[in-house]
N, C-alpha and C. Protein backbone atom coordinates (compact mmCIF):
# COMPACT_ATOMS: atom_id res chain seq x y z
N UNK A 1 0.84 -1.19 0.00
CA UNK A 1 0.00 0.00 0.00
C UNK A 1 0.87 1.25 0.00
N UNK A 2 0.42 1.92 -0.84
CA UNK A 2 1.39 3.25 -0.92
C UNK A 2 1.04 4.15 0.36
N UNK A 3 1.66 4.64 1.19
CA UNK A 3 2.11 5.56 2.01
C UNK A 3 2.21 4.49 3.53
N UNK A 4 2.59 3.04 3.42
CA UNK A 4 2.88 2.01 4.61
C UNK A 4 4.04 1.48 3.78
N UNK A 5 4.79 0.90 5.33
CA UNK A 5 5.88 0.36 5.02
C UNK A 5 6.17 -0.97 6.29
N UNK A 6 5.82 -1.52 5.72
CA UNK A 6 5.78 -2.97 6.39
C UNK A 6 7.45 -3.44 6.69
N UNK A 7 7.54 -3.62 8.22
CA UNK A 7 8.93 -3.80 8.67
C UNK A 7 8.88 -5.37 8.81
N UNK A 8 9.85 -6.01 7.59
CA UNK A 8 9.82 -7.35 7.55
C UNK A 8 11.26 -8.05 8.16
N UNK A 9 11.52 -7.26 8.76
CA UNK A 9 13.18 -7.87 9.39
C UNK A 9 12.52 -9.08 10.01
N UNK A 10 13.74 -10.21 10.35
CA UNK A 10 13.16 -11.49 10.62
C UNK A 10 13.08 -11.57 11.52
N UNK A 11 13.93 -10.79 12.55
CA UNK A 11 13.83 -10.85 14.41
C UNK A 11 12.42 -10.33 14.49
N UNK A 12 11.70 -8.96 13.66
CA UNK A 12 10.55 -8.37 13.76
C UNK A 12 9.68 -9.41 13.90
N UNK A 13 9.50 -10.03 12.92
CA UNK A 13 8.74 -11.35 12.27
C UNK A 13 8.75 -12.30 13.39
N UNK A 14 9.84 -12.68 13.68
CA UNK A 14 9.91 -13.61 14.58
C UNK A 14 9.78 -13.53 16.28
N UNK A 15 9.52 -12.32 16.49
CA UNK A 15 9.36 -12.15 18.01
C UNK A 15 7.98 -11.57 17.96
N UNK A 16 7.18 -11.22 16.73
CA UNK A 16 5.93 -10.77 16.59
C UNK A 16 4.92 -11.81 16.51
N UNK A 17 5.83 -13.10 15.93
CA UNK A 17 4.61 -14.79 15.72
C UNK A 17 5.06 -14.84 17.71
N UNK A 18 5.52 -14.96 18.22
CA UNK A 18 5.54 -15.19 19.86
C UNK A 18 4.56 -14.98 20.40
N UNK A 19 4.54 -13.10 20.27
CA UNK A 19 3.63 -12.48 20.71
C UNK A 19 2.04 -12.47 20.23
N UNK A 20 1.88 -13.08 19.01
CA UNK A 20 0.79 -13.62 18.90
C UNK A 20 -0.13 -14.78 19.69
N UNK A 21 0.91 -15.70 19.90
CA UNK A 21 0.55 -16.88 20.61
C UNK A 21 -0.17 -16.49 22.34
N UNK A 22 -1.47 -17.04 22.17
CA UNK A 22 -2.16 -16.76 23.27
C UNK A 22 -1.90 -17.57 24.53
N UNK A 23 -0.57 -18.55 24.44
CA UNK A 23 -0.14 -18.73 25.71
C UNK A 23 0.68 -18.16 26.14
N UNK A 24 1.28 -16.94 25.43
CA UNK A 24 2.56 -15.89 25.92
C UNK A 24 2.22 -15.21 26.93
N UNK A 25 2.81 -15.38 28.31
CA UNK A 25 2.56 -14.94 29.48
C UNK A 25 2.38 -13.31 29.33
N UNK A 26 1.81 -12.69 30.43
CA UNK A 26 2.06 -10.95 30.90
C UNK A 26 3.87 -10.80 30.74
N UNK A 27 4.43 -11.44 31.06
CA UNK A 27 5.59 -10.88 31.39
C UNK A 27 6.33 -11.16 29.87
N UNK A 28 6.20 -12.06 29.57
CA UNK A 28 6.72 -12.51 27.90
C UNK A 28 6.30 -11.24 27.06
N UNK A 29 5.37 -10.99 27.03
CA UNK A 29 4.44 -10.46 26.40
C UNK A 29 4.87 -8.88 26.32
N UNK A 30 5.20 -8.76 27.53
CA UNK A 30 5.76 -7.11 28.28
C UNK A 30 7.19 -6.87 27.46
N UNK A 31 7.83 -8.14 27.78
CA UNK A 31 9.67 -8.10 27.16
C UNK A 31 9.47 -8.17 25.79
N UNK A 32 8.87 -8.66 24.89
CA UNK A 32 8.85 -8.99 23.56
C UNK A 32 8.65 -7.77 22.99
N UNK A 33 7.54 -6.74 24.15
CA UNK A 33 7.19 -5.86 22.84
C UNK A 33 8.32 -4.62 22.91
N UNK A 34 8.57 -4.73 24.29
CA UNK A 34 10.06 -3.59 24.68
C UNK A 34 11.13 -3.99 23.72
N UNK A 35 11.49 -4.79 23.23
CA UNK A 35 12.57 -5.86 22.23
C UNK A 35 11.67 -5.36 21.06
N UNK A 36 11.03 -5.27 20.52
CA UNK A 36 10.73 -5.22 19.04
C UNK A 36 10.12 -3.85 18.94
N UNK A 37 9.86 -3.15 19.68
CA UNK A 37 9.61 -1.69 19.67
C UNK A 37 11.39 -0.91 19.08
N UNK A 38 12.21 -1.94 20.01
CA UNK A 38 13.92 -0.98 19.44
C UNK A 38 13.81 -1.53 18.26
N UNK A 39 13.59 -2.75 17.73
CA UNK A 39 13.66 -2.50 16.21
C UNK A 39 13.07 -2.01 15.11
N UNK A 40 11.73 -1.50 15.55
CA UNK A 40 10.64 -0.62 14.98
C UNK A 40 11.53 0.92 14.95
N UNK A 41 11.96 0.41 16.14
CA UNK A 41 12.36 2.37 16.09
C UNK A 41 13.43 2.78 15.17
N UNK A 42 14.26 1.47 14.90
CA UNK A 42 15.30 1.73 14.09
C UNK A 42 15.21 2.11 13.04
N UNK A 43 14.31 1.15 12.31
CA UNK A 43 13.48 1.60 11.09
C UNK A 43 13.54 2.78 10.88
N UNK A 44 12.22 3.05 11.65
CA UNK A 44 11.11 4.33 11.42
C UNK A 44 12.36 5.42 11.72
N UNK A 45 13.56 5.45 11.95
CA UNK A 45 14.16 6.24 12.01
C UNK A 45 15.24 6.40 11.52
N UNK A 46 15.41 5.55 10.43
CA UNK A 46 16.21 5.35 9.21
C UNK A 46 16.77 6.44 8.47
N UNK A 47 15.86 7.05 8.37
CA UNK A 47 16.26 7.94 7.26
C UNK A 47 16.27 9.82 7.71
N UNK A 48 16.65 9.95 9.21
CA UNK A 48 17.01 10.96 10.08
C UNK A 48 17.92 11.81 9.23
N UNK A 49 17.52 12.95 9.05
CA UNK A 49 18.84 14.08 8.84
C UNK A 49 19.98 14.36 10.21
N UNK A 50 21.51 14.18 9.05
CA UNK A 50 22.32 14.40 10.04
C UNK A 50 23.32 15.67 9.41
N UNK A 51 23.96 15.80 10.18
CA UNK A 51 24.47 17.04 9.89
C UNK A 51 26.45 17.09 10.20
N UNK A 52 27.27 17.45 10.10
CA UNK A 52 28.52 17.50 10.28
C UNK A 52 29.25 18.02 11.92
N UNK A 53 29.46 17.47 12.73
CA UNK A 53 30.23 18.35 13.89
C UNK A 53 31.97 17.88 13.62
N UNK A 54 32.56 18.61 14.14
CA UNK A 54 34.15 18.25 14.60
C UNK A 54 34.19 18.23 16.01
N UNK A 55 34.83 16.93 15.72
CA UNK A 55 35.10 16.21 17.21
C UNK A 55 36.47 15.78 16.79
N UNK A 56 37.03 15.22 18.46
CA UNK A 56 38.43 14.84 18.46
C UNK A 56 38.36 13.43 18.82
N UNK A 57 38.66 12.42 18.60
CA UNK A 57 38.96 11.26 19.13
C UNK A 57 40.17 11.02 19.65
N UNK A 58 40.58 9.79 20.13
CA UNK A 58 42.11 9.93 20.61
C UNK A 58 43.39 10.09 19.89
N UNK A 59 42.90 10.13 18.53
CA UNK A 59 43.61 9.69 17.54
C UNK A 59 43.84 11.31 16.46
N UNK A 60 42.79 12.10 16.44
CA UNK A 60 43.10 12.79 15.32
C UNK A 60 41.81 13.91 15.72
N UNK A 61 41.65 14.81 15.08
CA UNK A 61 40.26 15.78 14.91
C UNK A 61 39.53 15.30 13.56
N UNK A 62 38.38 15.52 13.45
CA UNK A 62 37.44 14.62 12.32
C UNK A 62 36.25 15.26 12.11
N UNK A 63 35.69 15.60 11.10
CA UNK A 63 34.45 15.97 10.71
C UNK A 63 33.47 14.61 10.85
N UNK A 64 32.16 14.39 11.64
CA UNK A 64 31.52 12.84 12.01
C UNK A 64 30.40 13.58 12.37
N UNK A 65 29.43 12.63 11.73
CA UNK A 65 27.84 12.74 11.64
C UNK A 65 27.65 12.70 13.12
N UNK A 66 25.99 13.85 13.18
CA UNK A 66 25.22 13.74 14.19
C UNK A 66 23.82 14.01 13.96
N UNK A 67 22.96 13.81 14.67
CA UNK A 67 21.58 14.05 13.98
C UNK A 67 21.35 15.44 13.76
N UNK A 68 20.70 15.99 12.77
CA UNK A 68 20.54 17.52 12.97
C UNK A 68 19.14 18.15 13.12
N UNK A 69 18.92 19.34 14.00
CA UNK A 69 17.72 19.46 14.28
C UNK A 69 17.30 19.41 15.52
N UNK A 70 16.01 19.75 16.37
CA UNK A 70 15.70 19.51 17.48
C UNK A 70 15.38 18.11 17.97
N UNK A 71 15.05 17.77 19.47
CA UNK A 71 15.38 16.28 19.44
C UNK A 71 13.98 15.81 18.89
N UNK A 72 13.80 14.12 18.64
CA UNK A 72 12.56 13.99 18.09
C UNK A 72 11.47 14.01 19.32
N UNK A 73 10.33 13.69 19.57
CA UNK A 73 9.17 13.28 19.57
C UNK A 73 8.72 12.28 19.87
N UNK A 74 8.54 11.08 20.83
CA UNK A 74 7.74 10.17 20.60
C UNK A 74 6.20 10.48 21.45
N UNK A 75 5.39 10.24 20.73
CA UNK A 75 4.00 10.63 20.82
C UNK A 75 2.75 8.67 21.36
N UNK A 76 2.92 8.54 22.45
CA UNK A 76 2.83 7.85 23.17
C UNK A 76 1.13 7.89 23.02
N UNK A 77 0.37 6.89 22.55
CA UNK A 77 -1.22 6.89 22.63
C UNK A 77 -1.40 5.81 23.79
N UNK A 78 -2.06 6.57 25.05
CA UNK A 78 -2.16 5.57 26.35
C UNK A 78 -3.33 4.27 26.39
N UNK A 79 -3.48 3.90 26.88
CA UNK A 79 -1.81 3.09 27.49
C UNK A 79 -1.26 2.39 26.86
N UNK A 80 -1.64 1.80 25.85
CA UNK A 80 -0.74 0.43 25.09
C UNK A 80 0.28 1.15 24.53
N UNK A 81 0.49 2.21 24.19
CA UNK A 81 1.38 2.97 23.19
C UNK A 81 3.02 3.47 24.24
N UNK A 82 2.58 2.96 25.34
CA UNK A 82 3.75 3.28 26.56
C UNK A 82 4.54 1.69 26.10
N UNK A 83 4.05 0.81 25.88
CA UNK A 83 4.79 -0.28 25.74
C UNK A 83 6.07 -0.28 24.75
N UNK A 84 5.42 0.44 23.86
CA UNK A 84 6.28 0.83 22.60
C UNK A 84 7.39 1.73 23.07
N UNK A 85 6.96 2.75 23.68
CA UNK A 85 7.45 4.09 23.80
C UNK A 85 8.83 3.45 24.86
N UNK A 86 9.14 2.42 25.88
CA UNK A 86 9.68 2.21 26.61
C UNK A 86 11.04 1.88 25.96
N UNK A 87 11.12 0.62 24.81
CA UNK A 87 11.86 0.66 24.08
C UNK A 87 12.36 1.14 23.14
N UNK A 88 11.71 2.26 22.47
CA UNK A 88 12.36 3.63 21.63
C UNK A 88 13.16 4.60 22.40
N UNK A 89 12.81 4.47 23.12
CA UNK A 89 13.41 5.58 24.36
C UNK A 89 14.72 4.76 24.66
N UNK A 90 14.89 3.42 24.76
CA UNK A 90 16.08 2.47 25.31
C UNK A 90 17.30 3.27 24.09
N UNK A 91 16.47 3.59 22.86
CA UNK A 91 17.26 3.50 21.84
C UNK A 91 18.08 5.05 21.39
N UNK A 92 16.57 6.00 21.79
CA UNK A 92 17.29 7.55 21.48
C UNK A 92 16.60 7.89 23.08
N UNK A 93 17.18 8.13 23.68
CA UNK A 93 17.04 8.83 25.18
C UNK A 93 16.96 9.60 25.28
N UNK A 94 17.22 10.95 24.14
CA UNK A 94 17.40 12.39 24.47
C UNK A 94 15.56 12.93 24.20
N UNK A 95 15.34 11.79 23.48
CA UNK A 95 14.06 12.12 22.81
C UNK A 95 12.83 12.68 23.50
N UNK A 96 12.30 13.82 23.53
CA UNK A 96 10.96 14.09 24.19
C UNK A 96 9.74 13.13 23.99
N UNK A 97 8.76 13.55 24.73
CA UNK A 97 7.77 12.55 25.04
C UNK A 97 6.65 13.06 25.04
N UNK A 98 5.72 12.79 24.48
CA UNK A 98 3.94 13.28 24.38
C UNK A 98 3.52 12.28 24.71
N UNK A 99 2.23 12.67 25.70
CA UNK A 99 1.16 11.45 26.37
C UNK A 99 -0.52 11.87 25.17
N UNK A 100 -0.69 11.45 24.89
CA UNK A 100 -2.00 11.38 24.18
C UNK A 100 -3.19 10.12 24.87
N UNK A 101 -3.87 10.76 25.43
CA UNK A 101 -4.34 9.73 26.23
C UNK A 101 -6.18 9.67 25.54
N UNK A 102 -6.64 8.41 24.87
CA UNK A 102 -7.13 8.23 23.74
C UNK A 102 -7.82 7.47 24.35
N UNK A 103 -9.31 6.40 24.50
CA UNK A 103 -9.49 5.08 24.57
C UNK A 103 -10.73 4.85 23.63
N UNK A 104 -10.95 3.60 22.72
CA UNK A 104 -12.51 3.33 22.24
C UNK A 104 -13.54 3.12 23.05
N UNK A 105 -14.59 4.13 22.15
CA UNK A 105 -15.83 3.25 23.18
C UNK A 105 -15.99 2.31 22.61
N UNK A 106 -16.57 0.74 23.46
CA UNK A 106 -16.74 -0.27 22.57
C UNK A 106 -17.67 -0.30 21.60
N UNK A 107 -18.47 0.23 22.24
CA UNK A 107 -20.08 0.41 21.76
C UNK A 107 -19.97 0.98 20.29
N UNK A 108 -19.54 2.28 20.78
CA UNK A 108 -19.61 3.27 18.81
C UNK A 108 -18.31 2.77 18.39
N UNK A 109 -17.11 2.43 18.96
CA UNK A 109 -15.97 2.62 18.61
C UNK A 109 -15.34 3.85 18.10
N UNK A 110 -16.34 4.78 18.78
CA UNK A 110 -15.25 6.34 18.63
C UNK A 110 -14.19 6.23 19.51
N UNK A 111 -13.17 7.22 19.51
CA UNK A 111 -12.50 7.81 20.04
C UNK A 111 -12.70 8.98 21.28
N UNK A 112 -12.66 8.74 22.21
CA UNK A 112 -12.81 9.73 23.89
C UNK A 112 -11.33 9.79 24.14
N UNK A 113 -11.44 11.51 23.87
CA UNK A 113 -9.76 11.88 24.27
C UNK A 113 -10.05 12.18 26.21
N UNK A 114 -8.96 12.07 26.83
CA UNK A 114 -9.27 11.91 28.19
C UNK A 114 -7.90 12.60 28.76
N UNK A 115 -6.51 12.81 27.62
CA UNK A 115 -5.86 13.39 28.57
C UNK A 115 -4.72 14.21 27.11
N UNK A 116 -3.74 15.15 27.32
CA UNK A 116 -2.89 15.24 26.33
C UNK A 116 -2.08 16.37 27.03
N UNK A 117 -0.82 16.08 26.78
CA UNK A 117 0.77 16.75 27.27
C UNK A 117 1.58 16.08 26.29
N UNK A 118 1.99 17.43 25.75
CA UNK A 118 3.24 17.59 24.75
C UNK A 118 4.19 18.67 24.74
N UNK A 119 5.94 18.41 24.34
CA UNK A 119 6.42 19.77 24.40
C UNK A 119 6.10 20.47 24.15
N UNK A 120 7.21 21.71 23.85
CA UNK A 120 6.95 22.57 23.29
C UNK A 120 7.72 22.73 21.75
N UNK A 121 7.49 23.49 21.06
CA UNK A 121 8.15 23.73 19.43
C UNK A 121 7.87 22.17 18.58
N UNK A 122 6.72 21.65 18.62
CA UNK A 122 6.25 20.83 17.91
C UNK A 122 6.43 21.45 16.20
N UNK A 123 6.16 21.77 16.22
CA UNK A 123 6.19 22.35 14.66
C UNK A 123 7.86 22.26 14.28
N UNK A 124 8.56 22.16 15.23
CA UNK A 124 10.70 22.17 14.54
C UNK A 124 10.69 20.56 15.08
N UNK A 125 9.88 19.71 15.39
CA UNK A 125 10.49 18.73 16.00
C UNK A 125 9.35 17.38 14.69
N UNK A 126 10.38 16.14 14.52
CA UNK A 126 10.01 15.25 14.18
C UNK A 126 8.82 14.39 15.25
N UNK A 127 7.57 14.48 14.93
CA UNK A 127 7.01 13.31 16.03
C UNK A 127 6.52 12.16 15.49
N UNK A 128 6.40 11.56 15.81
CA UNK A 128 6.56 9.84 15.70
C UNK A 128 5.79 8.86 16.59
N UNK A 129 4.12 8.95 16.38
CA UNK A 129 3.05 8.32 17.01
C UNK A 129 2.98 7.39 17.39
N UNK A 130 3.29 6.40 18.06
CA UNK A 130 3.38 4.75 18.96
C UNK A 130 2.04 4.22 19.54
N UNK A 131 1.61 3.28 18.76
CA UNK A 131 0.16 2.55 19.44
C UNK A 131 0.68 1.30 18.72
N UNK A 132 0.37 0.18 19.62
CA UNK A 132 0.68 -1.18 18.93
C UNK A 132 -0.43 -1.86 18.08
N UNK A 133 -1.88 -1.28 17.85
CA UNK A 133 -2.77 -1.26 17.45
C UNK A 133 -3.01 -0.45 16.13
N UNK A 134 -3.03 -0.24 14.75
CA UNK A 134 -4.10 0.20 13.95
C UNK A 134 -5.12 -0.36 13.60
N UNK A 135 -6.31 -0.45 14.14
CA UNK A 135 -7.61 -1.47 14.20
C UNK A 135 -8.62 -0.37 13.12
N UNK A 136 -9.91 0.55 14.41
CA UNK A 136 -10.34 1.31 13.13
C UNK A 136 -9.68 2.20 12.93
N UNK A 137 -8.45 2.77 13.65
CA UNK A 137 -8.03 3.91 13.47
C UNK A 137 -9.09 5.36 13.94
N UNK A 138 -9.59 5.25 14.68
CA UNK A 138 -10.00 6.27 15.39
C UNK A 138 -9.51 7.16 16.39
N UNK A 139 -8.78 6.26 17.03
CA UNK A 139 -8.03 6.64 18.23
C UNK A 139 -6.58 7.21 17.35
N UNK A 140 -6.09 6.64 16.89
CA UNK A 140 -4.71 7.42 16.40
C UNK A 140 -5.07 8.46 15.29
N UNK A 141 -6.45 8.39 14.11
CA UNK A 141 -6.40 9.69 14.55
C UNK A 141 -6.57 11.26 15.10
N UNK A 142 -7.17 10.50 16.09
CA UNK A 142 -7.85 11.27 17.30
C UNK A 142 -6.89 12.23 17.78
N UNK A 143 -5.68 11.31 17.59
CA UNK A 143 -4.43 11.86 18.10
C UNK A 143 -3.41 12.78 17.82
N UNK A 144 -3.56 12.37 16.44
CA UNK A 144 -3.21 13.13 15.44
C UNK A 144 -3.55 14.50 15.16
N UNK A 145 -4.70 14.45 14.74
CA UNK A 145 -5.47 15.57 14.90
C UNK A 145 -4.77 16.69 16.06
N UNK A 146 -5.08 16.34 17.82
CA UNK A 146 -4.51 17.07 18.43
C UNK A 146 -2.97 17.35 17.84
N UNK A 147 -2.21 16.61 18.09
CA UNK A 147 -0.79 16.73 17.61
C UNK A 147 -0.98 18.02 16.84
N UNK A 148 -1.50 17.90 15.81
CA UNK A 148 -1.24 19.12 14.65
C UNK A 148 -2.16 20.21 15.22
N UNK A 149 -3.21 20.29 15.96
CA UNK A 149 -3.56 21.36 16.62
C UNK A 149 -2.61 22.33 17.56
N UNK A 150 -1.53 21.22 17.81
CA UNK A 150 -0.25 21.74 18.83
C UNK A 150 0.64 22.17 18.00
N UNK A 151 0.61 21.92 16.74
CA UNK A 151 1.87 22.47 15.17
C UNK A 151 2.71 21.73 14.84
N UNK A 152 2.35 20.06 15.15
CA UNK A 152 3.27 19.14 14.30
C UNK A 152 3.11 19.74 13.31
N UNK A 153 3.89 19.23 12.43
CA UNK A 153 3.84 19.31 10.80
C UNK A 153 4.51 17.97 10.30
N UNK A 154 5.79 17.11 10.67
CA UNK A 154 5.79 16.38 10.61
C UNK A 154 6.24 15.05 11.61
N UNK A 155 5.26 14.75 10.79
CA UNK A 155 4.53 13.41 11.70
C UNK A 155 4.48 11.60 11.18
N UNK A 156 5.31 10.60 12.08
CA UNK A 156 5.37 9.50 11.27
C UNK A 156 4.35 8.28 12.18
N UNK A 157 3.23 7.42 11.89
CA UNK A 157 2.81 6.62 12.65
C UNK A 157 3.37 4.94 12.85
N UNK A 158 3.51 4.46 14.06
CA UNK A 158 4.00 3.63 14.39
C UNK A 158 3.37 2.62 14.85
N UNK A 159 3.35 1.27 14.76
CA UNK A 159 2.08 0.25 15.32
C UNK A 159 3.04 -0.85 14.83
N UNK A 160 2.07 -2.02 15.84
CA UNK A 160 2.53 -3.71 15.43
C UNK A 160 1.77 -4.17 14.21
N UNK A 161 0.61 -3.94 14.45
CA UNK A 161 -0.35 -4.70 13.55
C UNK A 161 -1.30 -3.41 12.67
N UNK A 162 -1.68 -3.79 11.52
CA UNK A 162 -2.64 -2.66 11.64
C UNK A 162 -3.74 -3.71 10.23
N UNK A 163 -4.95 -3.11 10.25
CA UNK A 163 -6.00 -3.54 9.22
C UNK A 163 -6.36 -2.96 8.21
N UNK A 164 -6.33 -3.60 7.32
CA UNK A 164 -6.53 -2.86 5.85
C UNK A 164 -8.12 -1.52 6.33
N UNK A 165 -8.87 -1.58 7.20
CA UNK A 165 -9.79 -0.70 7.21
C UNK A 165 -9.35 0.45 7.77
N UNK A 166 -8.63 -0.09 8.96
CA UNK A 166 -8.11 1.18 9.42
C UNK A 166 -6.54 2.02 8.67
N UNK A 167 -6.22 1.24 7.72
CA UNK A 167 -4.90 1.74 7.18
C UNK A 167 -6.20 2.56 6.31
N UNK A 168 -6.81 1.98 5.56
CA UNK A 168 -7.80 3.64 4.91
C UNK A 168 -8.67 4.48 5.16
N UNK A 169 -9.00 4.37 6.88
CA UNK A 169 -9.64 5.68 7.56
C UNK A 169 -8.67 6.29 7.42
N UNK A 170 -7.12 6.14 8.36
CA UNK A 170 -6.06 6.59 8.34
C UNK A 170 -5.75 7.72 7.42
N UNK A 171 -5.54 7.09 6.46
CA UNK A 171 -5.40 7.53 4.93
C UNK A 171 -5.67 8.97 4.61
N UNK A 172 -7.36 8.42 4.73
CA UNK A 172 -8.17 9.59 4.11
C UNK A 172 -8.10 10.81 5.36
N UNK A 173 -7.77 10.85 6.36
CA UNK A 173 -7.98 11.05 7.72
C UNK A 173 -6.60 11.98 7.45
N UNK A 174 -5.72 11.66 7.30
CA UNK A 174 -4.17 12.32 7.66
C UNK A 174 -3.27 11.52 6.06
N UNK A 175 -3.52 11.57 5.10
CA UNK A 175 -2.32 11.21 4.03
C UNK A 175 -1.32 11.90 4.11
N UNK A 176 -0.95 12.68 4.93
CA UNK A 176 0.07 13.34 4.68
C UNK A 176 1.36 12.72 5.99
N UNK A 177 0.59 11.86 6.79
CA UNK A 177 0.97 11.33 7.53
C UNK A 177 1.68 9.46 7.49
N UNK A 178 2.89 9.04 6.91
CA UNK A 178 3.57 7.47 6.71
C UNK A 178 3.23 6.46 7.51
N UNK A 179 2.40 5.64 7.83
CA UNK A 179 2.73 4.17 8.61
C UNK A 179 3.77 3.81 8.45
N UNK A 180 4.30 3.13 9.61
CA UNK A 180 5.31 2.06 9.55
C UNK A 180 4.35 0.63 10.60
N UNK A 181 4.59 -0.13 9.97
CA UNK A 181 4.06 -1.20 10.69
C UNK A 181 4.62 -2.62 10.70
N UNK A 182 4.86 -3.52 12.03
CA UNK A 182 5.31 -5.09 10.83
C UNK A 182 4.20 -5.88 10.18
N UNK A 183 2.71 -5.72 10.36
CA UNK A 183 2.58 -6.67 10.04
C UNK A 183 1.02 -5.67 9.20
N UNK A 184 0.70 -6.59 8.45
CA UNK A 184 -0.90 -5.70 7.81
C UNK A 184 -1.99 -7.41 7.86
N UNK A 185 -2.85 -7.54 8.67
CA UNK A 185 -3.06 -8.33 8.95
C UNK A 185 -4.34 -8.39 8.00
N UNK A 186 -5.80 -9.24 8.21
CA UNK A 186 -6.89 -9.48 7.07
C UNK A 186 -7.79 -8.45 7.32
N UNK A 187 -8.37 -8.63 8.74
CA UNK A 187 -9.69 -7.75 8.65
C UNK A 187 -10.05 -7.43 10.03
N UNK A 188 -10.84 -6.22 10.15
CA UNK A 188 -11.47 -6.24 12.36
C UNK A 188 -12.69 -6.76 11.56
N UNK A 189 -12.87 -7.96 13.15
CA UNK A 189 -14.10 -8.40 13.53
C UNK A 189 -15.19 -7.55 13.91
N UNK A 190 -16.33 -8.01 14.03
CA UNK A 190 -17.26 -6.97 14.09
C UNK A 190 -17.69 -6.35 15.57
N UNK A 191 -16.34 -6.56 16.30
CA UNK A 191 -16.33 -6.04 17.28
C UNK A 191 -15.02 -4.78 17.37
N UNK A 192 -14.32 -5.03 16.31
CA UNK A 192 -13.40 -4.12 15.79
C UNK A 192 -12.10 -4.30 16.32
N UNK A 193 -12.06 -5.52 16.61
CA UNK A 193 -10.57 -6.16 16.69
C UNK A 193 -9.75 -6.51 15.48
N UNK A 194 -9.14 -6.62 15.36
CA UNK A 194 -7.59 -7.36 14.33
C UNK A 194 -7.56 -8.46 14.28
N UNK A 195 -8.05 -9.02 13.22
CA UNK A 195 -8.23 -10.75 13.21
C UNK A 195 -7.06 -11.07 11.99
N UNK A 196 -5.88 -11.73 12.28
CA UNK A 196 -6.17 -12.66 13.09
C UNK A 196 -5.49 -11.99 14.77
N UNK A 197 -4.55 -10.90 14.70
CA UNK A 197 -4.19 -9.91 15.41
C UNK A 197 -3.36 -11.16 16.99
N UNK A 198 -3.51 -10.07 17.36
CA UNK A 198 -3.29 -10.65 18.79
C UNK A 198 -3.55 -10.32 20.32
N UNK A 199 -4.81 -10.07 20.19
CA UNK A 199 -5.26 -9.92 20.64
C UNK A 199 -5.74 -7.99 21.01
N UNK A 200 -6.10 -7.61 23.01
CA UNK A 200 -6.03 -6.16 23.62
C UNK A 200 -4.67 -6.43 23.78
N UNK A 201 -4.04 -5.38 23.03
CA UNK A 201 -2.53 -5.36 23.01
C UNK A 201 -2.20 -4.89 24.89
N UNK A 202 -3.51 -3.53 25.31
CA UNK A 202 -2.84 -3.29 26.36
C UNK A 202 -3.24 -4.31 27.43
N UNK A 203 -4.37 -5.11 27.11
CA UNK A 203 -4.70 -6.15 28.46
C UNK A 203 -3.30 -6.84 28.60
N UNK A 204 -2.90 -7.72 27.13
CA UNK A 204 -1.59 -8.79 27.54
C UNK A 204 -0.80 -8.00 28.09
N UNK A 205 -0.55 -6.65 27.57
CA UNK A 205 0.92 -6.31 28.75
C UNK A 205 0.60 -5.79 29.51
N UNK A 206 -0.73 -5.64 30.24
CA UNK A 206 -0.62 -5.18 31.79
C UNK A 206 -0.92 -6.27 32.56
N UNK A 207 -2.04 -7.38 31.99
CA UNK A 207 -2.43 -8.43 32.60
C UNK A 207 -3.75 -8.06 32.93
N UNK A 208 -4.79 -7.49 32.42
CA UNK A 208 -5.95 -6.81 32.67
C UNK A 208 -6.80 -7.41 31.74
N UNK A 209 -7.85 -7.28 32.11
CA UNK A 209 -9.30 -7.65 30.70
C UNK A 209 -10.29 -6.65 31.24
């Protein structure tokens, strides 16, 4: 699908069939996604502008890449989207942090925003949306939406799984906005889950229903 980019690395792949499996404990479940969130992040952050500093090593003075720009963004949709956010952070630490606090009703399956804190100078900073879920896509982009009410401008979305329905609310919703995802799964059930998915991403990692 043009404007997704399906992360097929094999560790991705392969620690994502784990986490499918519905005998993967709370705690399995917790480590797997902290572990495959750093390799999501690597990705999705591939293609970072860097810029030239001089530095000295022990050896000589040297012109050597650094990122350029303010730090990024990760834009955290609560709570499942903290799971993610734990291991991106393992990876760039300097990185600021937005809480977007989002949940479905089951019933309509809208989106009820309930909480939101973000830096400041959104508009100079890369942000980079984390939910392990694209189901209908309501909630992310519920989120979104705020984000750019605050002056993102650019903005990349991040998830485990996502559904061809909600990759084209999405779409039509924010095109100006990239998925990255590993996996694009068949269809939500008519309860608006991710089939074949794997389940409430945030029940398995808190241990809740």
């Amino acid at each position: 699908m043009d404007g997704v980019t399906v992360i097929n690395h094999p560790l991705v792949q392969h620690k994502l069939t784990i986490m499918r499996k519905k005998e993967t404990s709370t705690a399995g479940f917790r480590r797997l996604l902290r572990e495959i969130s750093t390799l999501l992040c690597y990705e999705v952050t591939r293609d970072l502008e860097l810029t030239m500093e001089t530095i000295e090593t022990p050896m000589q003075v040297i012109q050597a890449p650094v990122l350029e720009g303010k730090k990024l963004v990760f834009a955290s949709i609560l709570r499942a989207g903290n799971g993610l956010l734990e291991g991106m952070l393992e990876l760039v630490p300097s990185a600021r942090v937005s809480h977007v606090g989002v949940y479905r009703d089951h019933e309509t399956l809208e989106a009820v925003e309930y909480y939101f804190k973000a830096p400041e100078s959104l508009s100079e900073r890369l942000v980079i949306v984390v939910d392990p879920m694209l189901a209908t896509g309501n909630s992310s982009i519920a989120a979104i939406d705020k984000l750019k009410e605050r002056g993102a401008t650019k903005l990349r979305f991040l998830c485990l799984l996502a559904a061809p329905e909600g990759i084209r609310n999405f779409q039509e919703a924010h095109p100006d906005v990239p998925i990255y995802t590993a996996a694009i799964d068949s269809h939500l059930n008519e309860h608006g889950y991710i089939v074949p998915g794997l389940g409430d991403a945030g029940d398995r990692m808190y241990g809740t229903k």
